[in-house]
PDB file of N, CA and C in Angstrom:
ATOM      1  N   UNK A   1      -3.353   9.747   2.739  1.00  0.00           N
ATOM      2  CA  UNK A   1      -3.232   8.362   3.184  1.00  0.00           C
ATOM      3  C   UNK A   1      -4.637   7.797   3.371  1.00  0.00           C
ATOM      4  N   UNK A   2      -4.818   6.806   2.691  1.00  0.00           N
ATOM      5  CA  UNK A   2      -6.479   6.160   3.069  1.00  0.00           C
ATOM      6  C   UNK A   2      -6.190   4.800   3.649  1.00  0.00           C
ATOM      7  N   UNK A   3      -7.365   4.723   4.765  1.00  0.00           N
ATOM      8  CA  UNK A   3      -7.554   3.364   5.573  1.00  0.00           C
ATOM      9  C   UNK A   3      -6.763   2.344   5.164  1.00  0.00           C
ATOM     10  N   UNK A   4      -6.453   2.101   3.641  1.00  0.00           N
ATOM     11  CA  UNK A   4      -5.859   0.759   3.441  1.00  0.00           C
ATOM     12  C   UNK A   4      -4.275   0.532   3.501  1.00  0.00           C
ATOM     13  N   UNK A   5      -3.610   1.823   3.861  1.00  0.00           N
ATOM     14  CA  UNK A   5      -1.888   2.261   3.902  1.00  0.00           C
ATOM     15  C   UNK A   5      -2.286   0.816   5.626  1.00  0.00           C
ATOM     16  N   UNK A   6      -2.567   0.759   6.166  1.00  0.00           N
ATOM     17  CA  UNK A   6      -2.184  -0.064   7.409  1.00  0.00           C
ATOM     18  C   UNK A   6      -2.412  -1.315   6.947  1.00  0.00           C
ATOM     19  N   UNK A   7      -2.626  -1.429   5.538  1.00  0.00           N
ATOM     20  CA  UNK A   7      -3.019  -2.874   5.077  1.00  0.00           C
ATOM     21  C   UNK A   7      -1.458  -3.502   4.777  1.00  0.00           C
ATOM     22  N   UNK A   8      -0.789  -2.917   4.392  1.00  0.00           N
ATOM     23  CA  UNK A   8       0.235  -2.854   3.332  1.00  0.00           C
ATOM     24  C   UNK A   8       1.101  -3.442   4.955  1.00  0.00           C
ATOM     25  N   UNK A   9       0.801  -3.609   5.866  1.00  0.00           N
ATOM     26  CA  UNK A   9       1.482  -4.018   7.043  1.00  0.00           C
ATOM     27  C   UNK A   9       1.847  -5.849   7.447  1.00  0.00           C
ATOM     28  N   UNK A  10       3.140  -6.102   7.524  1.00  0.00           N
ATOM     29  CA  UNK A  10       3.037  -7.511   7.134  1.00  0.00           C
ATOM     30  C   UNK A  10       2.151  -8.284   7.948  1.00  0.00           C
ATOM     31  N   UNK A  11       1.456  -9.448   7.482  1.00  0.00           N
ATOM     32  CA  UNK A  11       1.153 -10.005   8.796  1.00  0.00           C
ATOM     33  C   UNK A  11      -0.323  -9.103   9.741  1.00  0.00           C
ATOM     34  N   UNK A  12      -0.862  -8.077   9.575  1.00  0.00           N
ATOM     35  CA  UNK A  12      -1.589  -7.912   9.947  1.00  0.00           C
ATOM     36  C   UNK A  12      -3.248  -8.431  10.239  1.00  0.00           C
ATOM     37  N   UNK A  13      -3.820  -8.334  10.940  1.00  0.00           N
ATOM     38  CA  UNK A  13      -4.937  -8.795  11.003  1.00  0.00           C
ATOM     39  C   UNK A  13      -6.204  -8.005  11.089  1.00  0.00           C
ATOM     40  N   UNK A  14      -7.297  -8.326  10.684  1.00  0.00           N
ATOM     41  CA  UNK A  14      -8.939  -7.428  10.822  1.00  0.00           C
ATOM     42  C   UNK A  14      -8.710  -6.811  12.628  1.00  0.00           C
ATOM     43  N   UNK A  15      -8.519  -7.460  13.436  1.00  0.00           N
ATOM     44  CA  UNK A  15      -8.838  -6.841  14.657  1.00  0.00           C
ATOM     45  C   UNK A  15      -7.881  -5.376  15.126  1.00  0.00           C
ATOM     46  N   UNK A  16      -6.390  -5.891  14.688  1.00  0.00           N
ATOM     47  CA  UNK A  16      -5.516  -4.855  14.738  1.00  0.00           C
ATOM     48  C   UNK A  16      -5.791  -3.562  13.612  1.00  0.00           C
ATOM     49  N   UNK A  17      -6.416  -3.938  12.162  1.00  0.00           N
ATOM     50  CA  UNK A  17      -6.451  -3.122  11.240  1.00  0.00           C
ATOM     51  C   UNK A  17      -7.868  -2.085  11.928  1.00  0.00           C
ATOM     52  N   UNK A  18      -8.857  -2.622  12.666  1.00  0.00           N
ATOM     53  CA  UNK A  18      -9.809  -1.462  12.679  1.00  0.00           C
ATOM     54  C   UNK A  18      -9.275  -0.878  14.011  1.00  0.00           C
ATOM     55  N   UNK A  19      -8.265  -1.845  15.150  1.00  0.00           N
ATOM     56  CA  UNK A  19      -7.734  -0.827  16.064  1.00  0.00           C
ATOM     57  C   UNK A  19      -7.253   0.490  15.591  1.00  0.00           C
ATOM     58  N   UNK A  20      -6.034  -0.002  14.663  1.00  0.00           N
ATOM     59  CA  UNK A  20      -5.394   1.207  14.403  1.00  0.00           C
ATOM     60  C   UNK A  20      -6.083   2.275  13.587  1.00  0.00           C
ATOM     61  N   UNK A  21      -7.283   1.978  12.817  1.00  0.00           N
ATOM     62  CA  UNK A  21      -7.909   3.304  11.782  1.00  0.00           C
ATOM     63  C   UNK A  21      -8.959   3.808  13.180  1.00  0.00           C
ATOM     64  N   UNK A  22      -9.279   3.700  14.241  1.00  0.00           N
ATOM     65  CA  UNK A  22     -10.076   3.864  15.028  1.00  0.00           C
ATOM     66  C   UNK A  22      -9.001   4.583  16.238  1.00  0.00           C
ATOM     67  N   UNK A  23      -8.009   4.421  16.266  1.00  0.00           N
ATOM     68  CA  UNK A  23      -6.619   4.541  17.166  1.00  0.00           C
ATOM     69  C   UNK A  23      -6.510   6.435  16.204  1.00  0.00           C
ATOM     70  N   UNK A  24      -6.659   6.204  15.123  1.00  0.00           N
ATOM     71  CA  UNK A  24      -5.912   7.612  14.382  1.00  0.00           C
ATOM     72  C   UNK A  24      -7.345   8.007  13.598  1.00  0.00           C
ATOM     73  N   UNK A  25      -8.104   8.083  14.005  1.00  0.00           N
ATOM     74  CA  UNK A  25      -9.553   8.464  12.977  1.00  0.00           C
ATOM     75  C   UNK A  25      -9.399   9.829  13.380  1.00  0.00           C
ATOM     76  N   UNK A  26      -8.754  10.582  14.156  1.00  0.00           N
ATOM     77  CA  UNK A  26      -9.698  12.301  14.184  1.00  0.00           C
ATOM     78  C   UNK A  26      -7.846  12.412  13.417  1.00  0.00           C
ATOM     79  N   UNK A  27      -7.095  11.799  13.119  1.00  0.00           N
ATOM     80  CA  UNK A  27      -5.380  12.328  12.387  1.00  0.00           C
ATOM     81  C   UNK A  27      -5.780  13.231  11.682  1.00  0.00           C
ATOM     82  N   UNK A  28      -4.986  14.304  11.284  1.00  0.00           N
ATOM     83  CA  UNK A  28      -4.401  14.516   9.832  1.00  0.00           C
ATOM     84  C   UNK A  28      -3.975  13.496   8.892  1.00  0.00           C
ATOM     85  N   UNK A  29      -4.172  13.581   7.698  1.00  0.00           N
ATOM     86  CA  UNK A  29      -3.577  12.755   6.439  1.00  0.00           C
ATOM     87  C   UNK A  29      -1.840  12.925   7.153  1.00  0.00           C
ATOM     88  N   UNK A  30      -1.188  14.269   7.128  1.00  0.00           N
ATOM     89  CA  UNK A  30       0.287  14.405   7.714  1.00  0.00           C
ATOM     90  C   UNK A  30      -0.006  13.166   9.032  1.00  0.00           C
ATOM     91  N   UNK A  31      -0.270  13.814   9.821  1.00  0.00           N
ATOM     92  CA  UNK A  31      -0.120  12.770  10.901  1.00  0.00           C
ATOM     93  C   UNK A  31      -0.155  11.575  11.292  1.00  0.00           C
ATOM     94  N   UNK A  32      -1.246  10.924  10.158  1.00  0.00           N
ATOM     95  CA  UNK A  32      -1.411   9.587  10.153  1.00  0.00           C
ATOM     96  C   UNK A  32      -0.219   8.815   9.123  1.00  0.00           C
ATOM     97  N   UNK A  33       0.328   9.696   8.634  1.00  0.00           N
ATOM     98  CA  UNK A  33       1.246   9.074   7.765  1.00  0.00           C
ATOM     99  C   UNK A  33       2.774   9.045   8.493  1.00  0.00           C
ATOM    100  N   UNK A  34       2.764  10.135   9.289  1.00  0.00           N
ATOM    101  CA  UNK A  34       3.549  10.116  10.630  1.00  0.00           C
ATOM    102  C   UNK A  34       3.919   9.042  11.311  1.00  0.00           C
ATOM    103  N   UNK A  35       2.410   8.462  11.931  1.00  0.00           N
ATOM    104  CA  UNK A  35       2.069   7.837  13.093  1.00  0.00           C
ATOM    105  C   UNK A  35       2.445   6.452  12.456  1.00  0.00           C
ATOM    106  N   UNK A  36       2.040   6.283  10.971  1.00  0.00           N
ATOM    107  CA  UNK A  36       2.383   4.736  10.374  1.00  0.00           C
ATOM    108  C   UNK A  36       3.793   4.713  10.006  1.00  0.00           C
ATOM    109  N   UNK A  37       4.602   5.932   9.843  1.00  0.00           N
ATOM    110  CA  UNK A  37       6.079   5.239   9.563  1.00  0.00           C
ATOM    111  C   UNK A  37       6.842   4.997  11.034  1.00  0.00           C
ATOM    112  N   UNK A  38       6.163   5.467  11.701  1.00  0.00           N
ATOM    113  CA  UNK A  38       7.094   5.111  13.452  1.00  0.00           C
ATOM    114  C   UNK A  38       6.652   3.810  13.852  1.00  0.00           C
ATOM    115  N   UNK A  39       5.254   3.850  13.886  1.00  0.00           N
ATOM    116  CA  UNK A  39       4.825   2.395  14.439  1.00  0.00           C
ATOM    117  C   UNK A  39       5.231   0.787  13.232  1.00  0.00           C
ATOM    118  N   UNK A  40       5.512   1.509  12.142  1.00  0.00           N
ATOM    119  CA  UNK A  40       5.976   0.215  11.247  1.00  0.00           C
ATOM    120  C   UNK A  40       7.649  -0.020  11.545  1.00  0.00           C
ATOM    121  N   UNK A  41       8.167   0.473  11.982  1.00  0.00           N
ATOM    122  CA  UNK A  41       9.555   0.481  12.668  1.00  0.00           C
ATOM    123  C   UNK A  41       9.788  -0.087  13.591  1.00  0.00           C
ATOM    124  N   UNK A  42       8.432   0.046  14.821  1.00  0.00           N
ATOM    125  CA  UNK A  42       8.006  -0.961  16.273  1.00  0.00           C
ATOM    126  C   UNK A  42       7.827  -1.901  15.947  1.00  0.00           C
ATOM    127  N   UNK A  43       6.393  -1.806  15.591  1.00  0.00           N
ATOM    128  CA  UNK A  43       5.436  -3.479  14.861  1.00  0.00           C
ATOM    129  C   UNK A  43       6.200  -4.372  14.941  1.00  0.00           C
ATOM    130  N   UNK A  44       6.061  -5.851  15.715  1.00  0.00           N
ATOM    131  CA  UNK A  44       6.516  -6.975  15.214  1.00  0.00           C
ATOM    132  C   UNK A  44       5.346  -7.553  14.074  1.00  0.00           C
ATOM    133  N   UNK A  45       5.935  -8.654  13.875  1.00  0.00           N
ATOM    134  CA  UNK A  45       5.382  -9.552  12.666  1.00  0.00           C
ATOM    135  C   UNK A  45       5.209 -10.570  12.961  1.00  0.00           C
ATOM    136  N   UNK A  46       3.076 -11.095  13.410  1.00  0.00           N
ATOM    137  CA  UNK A  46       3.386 -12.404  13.911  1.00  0.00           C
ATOM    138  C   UNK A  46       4.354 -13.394  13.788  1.00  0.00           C
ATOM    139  N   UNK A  47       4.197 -13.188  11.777  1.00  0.00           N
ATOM    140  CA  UNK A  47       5.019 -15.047  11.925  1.00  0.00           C
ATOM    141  C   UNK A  47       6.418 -14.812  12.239  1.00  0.00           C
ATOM    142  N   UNK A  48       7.032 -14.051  12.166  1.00  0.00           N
ATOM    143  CA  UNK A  48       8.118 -13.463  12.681  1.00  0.00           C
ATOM    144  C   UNK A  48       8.460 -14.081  14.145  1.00  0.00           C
ATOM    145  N   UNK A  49       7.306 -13.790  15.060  1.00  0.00           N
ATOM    146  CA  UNK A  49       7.340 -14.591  16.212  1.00  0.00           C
ATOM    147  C   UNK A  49       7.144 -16.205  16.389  1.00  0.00           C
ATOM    148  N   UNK A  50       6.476 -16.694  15.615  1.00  0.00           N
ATOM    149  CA  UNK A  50       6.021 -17.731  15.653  1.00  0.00           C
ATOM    150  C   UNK A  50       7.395 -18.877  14.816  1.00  0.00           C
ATOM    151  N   UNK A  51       7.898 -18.300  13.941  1.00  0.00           N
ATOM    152  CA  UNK A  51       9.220 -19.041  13.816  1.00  0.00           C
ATOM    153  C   UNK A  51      10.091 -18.814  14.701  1.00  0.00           C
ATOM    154  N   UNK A  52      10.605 -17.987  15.486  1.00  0.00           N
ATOM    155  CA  UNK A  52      10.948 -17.747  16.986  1.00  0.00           C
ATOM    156  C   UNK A  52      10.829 -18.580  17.686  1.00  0.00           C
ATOM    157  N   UNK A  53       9.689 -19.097  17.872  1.00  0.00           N
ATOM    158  CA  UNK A  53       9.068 -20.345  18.638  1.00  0.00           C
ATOM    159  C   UNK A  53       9.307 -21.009  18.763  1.00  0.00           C
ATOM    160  N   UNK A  54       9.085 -21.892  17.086  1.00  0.00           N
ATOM    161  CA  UNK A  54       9.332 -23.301  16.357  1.00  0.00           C
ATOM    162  C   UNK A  54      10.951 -23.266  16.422  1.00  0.00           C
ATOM    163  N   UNK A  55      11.902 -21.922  16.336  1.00  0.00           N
ATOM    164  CA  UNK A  55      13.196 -21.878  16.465  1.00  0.00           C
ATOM    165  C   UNK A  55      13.543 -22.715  18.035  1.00  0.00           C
ATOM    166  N   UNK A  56      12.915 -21.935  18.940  1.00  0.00           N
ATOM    167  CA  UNK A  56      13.228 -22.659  20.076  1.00  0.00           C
ATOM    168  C   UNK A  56      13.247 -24.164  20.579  1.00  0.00           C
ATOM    169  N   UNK A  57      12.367 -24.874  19.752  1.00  0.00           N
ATOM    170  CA  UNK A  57      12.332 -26.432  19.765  1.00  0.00           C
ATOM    171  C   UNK A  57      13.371 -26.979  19.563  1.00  0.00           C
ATOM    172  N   UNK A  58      13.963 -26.394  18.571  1.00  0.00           N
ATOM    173  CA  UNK A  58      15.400 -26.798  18.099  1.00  0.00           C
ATOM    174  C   UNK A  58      17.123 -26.525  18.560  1.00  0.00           C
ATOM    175  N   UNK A  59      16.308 -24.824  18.936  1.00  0.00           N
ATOM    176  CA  UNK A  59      17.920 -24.556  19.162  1.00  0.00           C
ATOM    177  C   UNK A  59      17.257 -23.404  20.700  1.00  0.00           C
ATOM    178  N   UNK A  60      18.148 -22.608  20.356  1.00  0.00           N
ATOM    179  CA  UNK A  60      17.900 -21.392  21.828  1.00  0.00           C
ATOM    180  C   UNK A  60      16.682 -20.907  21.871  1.00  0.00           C
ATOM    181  N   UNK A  61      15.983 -21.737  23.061  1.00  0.00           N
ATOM    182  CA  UNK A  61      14.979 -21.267  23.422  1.00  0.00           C
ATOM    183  C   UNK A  61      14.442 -20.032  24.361  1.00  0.00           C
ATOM    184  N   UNK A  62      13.229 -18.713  23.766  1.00  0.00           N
ATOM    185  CA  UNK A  62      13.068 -17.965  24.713  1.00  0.00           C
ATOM    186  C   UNK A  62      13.669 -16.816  23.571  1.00  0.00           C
ATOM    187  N   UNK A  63      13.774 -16.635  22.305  1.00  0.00           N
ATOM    188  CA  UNK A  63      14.018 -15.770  20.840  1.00  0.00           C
ATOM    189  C   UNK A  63      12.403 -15.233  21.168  1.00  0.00           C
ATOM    190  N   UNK A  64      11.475 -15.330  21.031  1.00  0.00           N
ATOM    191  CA  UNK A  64      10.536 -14.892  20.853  1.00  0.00           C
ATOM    192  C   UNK A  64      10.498 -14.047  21.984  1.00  0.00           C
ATOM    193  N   UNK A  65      10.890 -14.191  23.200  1.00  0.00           N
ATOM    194  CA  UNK A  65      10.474 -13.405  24.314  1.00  0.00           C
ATOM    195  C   UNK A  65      11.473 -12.082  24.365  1.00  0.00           C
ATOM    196  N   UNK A  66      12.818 -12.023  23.803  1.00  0.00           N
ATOM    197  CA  UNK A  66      13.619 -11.116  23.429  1.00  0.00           C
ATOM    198  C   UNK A  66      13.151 -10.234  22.917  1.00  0.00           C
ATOM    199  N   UNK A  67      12.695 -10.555  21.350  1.00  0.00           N
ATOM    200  CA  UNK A  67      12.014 -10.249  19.940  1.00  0.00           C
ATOM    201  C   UNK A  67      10.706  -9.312  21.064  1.00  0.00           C
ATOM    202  N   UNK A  68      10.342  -9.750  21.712  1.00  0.00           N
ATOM    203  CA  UNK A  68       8.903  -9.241  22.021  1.00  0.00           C
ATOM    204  C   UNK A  68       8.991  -8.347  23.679  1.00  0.00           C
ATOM    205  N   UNK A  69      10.520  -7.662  23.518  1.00  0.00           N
ATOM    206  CA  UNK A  69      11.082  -6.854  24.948  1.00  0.00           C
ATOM    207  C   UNK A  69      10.403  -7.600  26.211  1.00  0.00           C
ATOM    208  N   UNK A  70      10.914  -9.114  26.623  1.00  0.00           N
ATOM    209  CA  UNK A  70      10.389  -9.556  27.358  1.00  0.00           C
ATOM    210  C   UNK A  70      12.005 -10.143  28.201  1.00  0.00           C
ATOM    211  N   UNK A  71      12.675  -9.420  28.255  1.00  0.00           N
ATOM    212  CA  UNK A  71      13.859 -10.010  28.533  1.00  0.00           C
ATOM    213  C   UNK A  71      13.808 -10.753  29.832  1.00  0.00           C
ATOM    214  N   UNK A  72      13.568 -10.365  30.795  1.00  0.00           N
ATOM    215  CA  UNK A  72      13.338 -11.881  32.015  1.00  0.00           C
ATOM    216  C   UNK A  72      12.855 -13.365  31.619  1.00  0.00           C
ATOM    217  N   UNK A  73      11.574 -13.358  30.982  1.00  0.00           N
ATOM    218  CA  UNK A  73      11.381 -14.249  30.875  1.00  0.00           C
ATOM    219  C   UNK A  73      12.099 -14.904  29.167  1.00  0.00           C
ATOM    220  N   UNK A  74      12.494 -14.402  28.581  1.00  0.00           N
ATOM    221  CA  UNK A  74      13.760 -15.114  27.778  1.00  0.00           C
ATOM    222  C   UNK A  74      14.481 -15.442  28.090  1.00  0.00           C
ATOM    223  N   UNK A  75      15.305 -15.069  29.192  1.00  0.00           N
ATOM    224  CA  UNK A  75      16.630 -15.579  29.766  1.00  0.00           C
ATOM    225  C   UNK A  75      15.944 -16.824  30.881  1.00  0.00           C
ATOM    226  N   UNK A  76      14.827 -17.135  31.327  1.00  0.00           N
ATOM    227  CA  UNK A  76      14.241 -18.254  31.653  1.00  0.00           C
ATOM    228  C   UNK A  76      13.959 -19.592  31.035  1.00  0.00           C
ATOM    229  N   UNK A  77      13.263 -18.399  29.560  1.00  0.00           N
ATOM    230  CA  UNK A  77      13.428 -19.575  28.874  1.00  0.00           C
ATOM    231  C   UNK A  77      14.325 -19.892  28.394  1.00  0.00           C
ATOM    232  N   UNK A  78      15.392 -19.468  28.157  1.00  0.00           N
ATOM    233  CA  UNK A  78      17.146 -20.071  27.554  1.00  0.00           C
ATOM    234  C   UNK A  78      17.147 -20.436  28.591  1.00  0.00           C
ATOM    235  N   UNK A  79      17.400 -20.614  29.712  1.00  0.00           N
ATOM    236  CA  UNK A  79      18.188 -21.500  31.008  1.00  0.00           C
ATOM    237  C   UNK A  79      17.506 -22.746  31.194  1.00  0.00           C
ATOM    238  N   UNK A  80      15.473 -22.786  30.996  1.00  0.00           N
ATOM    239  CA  UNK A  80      15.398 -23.750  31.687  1.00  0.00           C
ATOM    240  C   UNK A  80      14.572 -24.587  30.182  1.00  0.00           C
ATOM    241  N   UNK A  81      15.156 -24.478  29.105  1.00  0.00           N
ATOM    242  CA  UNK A  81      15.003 -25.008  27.651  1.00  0.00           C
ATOM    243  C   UNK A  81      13.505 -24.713  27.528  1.00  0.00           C
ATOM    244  N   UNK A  82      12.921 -23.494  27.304  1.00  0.00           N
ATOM    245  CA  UNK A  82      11.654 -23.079  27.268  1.00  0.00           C
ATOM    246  C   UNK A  82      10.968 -23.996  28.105  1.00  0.00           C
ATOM    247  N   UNK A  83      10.722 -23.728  29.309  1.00  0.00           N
ATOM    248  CA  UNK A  83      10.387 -24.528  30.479  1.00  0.00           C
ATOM    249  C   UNK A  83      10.128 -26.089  30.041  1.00  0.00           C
ATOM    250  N   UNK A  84      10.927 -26.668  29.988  1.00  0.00           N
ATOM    251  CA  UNK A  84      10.746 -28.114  29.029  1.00  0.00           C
ATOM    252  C   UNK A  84      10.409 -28.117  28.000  1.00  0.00           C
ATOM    253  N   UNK A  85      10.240 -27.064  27.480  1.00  0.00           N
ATOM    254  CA  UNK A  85       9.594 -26.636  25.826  1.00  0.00           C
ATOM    255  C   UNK A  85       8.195 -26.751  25.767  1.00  0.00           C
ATOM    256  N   UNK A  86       7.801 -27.195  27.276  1.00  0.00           N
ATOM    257  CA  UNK A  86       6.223 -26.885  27.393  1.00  0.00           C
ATOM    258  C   UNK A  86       5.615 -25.158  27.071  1.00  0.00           C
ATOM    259  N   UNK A  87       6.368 -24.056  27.656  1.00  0.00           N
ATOM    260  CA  UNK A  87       6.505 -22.866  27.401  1.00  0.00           C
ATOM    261  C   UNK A  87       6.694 -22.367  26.102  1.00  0.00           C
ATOM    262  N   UNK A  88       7.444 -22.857  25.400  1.00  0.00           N
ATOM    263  CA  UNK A  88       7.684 -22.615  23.930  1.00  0.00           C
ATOM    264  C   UNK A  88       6.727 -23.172  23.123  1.00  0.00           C
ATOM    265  N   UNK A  89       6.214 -24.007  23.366  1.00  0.00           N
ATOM    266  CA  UNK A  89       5.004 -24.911  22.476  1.00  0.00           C
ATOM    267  C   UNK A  89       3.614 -24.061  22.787  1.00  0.00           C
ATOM    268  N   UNK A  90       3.930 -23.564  24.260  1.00  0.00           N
ATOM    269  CA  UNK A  90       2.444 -22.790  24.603  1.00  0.00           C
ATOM    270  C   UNK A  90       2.541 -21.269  23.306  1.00  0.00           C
ATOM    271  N   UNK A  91       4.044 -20.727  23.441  1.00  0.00           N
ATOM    272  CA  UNK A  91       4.289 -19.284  22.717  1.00  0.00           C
ATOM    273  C   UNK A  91       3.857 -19.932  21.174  1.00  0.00           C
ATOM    274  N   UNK A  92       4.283 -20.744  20.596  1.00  0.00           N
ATOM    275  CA  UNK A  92       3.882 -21.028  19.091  1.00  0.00           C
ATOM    276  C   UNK A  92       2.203 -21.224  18.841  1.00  0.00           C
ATOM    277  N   UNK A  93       1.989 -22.039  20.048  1.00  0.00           N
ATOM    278  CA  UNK A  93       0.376 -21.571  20.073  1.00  0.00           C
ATOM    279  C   UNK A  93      -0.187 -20.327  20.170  1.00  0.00           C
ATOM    280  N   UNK A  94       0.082 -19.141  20.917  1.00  0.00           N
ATOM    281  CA  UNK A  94      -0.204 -18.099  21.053  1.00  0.00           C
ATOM    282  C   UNK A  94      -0.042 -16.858  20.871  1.00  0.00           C
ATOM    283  N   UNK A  95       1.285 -17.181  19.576  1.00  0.00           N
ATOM    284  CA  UNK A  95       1.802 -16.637  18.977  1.00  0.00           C
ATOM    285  C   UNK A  95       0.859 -15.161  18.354  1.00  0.00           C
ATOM    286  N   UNK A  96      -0.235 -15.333  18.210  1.00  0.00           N
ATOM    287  CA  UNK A  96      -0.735 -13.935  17.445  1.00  0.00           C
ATOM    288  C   UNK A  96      -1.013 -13.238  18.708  1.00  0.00           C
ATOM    289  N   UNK A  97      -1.682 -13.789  19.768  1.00  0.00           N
ATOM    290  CA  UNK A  97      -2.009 -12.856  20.710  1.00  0.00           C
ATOM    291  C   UNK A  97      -0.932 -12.406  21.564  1.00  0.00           C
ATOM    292  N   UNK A  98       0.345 -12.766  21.646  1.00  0.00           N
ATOM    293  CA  UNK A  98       1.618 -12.285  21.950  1.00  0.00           C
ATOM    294  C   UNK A  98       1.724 -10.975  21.476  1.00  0.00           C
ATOM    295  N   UNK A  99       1.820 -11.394  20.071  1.00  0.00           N
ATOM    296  CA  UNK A  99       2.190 -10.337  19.172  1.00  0.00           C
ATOM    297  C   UNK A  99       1.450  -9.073  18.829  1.00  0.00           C
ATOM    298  N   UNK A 100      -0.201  -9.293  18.603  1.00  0.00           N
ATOM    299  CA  UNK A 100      -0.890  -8.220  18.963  1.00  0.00           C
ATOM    300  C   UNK A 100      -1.301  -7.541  20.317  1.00  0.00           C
ATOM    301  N   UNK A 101      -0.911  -7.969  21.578  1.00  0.00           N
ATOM    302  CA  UNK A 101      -0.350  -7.167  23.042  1.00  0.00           C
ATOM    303  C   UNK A 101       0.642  -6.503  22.905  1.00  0.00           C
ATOM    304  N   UNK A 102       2.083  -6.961  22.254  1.00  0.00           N
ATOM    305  CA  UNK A 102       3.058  -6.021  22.007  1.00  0.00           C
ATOM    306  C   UNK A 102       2.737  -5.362  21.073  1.00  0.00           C
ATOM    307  N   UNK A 103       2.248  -5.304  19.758  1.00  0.00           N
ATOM    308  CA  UNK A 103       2.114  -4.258  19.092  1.00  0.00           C
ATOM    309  C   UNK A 103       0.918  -3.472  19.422  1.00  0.00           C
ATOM    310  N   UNK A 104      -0.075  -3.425  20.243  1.00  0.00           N
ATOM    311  CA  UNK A 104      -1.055  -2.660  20.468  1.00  0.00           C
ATOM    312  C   UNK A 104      -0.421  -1.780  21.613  1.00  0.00           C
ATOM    313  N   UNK A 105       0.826  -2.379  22.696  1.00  0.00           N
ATOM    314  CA  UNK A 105       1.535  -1.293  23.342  1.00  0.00           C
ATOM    315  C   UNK A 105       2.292  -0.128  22.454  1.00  0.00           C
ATOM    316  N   UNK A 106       2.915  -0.671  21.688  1.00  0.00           N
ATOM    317  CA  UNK A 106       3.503   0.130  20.990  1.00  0.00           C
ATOM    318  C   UNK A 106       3.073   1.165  20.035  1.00  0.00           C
ATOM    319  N   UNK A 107       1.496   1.025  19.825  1.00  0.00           N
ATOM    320  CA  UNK A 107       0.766   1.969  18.963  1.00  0.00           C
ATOM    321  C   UNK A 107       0.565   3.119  19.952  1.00  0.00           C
ATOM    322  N   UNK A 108       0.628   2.828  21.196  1.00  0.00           N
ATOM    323  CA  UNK A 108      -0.090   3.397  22.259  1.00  0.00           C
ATOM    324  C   UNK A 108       1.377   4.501  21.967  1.00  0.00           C
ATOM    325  N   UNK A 109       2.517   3.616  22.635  1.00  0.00           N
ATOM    326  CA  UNK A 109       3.839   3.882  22.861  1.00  0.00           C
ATOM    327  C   UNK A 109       4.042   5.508  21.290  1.00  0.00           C
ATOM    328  N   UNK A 110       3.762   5.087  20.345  1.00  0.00           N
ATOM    329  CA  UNK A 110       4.220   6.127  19.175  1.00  0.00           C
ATOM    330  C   UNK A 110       3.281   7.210  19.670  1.00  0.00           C
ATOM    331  N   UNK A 111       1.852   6.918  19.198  1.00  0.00           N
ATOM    332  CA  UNK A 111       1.151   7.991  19.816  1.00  0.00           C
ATOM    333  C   UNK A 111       1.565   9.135  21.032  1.00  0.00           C
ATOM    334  N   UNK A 112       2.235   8.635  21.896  1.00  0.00           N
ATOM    335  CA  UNK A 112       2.672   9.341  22.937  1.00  0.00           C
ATOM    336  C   UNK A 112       4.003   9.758  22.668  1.00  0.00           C
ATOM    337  N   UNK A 113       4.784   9.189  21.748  1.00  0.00           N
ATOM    338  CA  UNK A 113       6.169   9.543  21.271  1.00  0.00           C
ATOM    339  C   UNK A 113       5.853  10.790  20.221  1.00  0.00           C
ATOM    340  N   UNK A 114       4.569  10.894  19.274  1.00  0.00           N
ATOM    341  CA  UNK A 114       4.364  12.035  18.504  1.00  0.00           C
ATOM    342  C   UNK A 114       3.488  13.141  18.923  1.00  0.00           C
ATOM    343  N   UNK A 115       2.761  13.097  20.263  1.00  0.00           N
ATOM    344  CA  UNK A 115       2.530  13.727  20.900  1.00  0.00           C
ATOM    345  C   UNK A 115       0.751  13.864  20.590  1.00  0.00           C
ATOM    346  N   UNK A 116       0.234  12.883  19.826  1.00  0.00           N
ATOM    347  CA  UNK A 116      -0.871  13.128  19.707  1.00  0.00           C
ATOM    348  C   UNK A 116      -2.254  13.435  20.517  1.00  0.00           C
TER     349      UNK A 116
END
């Protein structure tokens, strides 16, 4: 497996791509190929979230916070229409850094699930 298998990841970005080759640099080739089919199973996908978002303007707001194991504050935002949709307009703005907090837990999260 060489550095660029985490490329092939949808939606990824330069900051997350040298996390993760810096996250698995002492791997095995086995292991790192391990470590990328579990965490591509976790991984969300910014825009993934970010239509989530733009979903909420329209219809049920607080999809993105589900999508992103945030269940309290989804069911907030469904009750109180993504806090006036001021909340939902903030998540479509901030949509990547949402998304790379949850997926940088979850790299953490596999790592400790494969025992590295």
């Amino acid at each position: 497996m060489t550095a660029f298998s985490f490329v092939t990841l949808p939606g990824i970005e330069t900051e997350e791509l040298i996390w993760l080759q810096e996250l698995t640099k002492g791997y095995s080739e086995e292991n790192k190929q391990r470590f990328l089919t579990v965490y591509q199973s976790r991984r969300k996908d910014p825009q993934t979230i970010l239509i989530c978002s733009l979903i909420g303007l329209l219809g049920p707001a607080g999809v993105q916070r589900f999508l992103l194991n945030q269940i309290a504050m989804g069911v907030i935002y469904f009750i109180t229409l993504g806090f006036c949709f001021v909340g939902t307009i903030i998540d479509a703005v901030n949509y990547r850094k949402m998304t790379w907090q949850f997926n940088k837990k979850e790299a953490l999260t596999c790592v400790a699930l494969l025992g590295f």
